[in-house]
N, C-alpha and C. Protein backbone atom coordinates (compact mmCIF):
# COMPACT_ATOMS: atom_id res chain seq x y z
N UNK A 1 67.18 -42.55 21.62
CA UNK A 1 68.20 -42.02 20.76
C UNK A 1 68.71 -43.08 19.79
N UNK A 2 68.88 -44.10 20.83
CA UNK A 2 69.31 -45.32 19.19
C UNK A 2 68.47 -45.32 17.95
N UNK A 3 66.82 -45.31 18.48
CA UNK A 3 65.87 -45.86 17.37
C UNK A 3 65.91 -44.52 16.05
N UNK A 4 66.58 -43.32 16.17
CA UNK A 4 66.98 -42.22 15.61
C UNK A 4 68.06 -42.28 14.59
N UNK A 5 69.16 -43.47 15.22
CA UNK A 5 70.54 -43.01 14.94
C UNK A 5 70.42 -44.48 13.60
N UNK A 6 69.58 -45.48 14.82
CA UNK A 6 69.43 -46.80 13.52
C UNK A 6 67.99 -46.33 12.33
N UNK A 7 67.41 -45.64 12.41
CA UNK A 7 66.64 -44.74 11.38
C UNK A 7 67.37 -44.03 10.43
N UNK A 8 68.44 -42.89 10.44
CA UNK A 8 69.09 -42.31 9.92
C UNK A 8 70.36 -43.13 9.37
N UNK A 9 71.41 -44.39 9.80
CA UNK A 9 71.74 -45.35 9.48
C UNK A 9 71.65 -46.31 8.63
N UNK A 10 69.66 -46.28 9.00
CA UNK A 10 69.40 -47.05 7.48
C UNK A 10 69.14 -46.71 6.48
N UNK A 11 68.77 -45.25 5.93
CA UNK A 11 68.90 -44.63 4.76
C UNK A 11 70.10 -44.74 3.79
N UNK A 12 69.14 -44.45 2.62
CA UNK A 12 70.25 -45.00 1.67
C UNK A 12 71.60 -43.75 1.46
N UNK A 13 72.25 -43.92 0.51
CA UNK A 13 73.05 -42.95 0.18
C UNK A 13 72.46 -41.45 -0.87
N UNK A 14 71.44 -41.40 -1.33
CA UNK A 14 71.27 -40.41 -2.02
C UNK A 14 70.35 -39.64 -0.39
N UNK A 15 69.25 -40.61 -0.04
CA UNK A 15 68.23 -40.23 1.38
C UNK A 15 69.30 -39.30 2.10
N UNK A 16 70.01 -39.87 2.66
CA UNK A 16 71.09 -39.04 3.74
C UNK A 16 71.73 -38.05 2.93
N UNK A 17 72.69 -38.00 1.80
CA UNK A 17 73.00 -36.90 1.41
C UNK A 17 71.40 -35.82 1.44
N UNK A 18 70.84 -36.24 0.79
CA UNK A 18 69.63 -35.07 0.39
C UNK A 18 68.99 -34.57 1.88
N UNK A 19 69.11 -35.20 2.99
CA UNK A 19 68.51 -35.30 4.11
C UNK A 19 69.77 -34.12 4.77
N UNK A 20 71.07 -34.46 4.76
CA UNK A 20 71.69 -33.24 5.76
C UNK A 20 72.22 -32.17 4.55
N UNK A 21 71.72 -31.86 3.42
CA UNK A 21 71.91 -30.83 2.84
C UNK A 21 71.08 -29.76 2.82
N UNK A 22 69.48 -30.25 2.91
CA UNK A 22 68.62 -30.07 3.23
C UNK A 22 68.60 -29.41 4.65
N UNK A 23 68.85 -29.92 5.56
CA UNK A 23 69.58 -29.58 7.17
C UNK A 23 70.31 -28.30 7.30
N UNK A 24 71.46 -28.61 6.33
CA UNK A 24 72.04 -27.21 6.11
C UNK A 24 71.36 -26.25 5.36
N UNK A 25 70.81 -26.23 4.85
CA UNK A 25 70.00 -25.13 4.25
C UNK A 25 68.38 -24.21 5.52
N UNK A 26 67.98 -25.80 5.99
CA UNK A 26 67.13 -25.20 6.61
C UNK A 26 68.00 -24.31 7.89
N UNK A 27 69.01 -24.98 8.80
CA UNK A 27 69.54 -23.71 9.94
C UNK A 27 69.92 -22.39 8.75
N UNK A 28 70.56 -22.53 7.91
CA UNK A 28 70.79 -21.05 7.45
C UNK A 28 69.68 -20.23 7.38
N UNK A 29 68.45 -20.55 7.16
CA UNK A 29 66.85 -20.08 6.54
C UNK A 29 66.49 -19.38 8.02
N UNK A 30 66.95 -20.47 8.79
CA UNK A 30 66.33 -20.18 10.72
C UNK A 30 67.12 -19.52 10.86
N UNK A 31 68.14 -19.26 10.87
CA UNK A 31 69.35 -18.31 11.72
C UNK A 31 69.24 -17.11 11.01
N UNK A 32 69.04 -16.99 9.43
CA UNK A 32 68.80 -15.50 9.10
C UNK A 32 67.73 -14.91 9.78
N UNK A 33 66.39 -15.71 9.60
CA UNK A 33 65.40 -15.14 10.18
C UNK A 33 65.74 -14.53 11.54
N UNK A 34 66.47 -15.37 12.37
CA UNK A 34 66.55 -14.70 14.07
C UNK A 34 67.36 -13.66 13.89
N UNK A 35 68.18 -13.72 12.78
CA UNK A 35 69.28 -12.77 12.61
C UNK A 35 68.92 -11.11 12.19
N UNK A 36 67.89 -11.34 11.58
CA UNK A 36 67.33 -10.08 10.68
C UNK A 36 66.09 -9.63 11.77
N UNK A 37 65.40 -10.74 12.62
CA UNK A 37 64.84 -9.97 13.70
C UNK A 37 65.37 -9.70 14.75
N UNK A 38 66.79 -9.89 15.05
CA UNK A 38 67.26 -9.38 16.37
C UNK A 38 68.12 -7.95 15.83
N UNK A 39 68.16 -7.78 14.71
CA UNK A 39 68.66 -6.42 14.25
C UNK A 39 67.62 -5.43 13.87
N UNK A 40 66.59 -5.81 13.72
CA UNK A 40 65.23 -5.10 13.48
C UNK A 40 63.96 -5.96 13.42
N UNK A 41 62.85 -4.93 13.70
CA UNK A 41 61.96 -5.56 14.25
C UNK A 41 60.51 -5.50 12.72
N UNK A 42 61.31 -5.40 12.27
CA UNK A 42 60.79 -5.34 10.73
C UNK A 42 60.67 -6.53 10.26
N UNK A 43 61.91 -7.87 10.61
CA UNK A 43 61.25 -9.03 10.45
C UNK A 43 60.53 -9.70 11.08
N UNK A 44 59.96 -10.93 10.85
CA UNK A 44 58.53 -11.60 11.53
C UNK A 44 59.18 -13.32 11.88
N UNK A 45 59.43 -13.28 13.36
CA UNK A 45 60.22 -14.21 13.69
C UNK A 45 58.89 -15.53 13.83
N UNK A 46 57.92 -15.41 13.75
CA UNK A 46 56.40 -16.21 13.91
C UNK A 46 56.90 -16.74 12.32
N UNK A 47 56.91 -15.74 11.54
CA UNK A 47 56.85 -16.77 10.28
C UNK A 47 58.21 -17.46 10.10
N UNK A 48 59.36 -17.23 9.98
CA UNK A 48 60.54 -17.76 10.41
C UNK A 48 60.27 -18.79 10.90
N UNK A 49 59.87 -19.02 12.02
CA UNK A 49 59.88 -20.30 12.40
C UNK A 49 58.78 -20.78 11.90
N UNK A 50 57.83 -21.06 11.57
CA UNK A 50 56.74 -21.75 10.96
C UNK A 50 57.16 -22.21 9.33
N UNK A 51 58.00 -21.11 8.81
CA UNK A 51 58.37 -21.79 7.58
C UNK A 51 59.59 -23.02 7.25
N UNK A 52 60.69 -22.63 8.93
CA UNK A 52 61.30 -24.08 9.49
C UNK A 52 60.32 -24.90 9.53
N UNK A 53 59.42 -24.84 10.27
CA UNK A 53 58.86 -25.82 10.56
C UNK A 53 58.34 -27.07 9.12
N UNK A 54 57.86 -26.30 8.24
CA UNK A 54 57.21 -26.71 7.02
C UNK A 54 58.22 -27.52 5.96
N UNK A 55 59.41 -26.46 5.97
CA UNK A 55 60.88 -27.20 5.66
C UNK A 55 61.32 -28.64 6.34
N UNK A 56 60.79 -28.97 7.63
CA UNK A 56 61.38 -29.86 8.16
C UNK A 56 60.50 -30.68 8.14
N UNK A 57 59.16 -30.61 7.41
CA UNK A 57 58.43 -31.65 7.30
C UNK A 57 58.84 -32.22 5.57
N UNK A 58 58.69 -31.01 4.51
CA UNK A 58 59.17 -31.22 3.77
C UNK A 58 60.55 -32.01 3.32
N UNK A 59 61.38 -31.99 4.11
CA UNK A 59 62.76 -32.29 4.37
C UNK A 59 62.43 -33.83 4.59
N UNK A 60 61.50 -34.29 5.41
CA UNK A 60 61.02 -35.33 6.45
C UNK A 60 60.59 -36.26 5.25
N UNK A 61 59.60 -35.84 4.22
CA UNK A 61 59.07 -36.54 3.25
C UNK A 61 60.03 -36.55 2.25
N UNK A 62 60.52 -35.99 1.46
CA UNK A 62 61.33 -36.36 0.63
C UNK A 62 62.12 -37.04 0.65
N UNK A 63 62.73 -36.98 1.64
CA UNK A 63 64.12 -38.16 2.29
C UNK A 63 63.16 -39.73 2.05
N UNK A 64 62.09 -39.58 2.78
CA UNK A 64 61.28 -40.94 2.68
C UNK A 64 61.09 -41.57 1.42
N UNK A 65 60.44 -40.51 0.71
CA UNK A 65 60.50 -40.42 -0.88
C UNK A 65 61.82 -41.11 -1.72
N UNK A 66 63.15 -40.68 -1.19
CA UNK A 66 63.76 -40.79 -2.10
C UNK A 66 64.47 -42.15 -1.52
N UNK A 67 64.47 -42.23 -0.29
CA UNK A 67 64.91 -43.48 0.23
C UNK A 67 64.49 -45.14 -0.58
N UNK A 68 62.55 -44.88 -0.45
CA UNK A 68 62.12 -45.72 -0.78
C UNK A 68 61.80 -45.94 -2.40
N UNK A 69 62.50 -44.82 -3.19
CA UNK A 69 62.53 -45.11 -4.58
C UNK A 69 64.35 -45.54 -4.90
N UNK A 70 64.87 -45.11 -4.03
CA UNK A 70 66.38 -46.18 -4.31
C UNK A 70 66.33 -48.03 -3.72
N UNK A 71 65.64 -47.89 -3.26
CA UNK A 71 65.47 -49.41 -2.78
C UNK A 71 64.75 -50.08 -3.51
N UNK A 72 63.67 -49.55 -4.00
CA UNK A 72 63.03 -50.01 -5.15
C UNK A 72 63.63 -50.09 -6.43
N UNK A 73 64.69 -49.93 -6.78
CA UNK A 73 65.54 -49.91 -7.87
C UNK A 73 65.87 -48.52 -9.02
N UNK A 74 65.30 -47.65 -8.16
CA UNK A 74 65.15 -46.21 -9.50
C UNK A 74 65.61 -45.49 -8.72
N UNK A 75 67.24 -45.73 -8.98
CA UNK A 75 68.48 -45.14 -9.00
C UNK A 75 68.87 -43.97 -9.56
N UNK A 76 68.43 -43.56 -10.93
CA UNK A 76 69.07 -42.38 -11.71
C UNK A 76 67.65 -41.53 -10.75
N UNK A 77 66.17 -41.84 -10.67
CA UNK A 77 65.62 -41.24 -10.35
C UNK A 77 65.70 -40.47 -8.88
N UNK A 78 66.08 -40.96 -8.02
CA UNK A 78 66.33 -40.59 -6.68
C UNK A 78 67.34 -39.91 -6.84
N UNK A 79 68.57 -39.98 -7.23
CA UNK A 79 69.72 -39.00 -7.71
C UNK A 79 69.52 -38.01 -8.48
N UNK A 80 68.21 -37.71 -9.13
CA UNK A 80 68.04 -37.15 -9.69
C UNK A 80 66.97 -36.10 -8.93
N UNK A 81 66.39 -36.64 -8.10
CA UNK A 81 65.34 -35.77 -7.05
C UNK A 81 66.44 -35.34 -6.36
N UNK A 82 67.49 -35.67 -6.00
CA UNK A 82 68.78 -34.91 -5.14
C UNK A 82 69.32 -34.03 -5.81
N UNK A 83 69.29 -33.71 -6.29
CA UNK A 83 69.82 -33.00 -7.51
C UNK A 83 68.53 -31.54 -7.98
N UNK A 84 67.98 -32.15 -8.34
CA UNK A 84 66.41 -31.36 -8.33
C UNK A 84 65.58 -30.44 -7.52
N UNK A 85 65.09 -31.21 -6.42
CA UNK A 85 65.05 -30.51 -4.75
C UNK A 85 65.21 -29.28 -3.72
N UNK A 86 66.87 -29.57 -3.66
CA UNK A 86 67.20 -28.65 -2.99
C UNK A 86 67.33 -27.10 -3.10
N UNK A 87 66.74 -26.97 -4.81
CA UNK A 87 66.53 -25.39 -5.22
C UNK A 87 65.08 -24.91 -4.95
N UNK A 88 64.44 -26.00 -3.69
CA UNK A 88 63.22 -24.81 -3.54
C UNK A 88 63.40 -24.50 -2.10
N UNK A 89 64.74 -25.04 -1.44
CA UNK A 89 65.38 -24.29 -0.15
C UNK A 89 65.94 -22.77 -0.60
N UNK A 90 66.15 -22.78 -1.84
CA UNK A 90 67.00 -21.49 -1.92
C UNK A 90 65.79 -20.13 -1.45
């Protein structure tokens, strides 16, 4: 659990914002899905979760992405992938 907490710790400030906004978007995505198949069976809880899943890899790389382009000095750019991004959660 530490090697998690000092992982997430060491991200920068745009990484972590973009990282638990991202977070929040993906439980809303998962919870509708369970939500819309426990009220009918019309939705497809297999893809629901598989498209979490894809989100949280996606989620996984970009953070990396944007981490290691603020450390590298391209600042407006990483703020600017935060900014950019999170409209293909919608």
């Amino acid at each position: 659990m530490d090697n998690i907490y000092s992982k997430v710790s060491s991200l920068k400030t745009p990484a972590i914002t973009y990282f638990f906004v991202a977070l929040f978007f993906i439980f809303g995505k998962f919870f509708n899905g369970v939500y819309c198949y426990a009220r009918s069976n019309e939705c497809n809880i297999e893809k629901s979760v598989l498209e979490t899943f894809y989100l949280v890899i996606f989620t996984l790389i970009w953070t990396w992405v944007i981490n290691i382009l603020y450390s590298r000095g391209y600042h407006k750019t990483s703020w600017f992938i935060l900014i950019f991004f999170p409209a293909f959660y919608i």
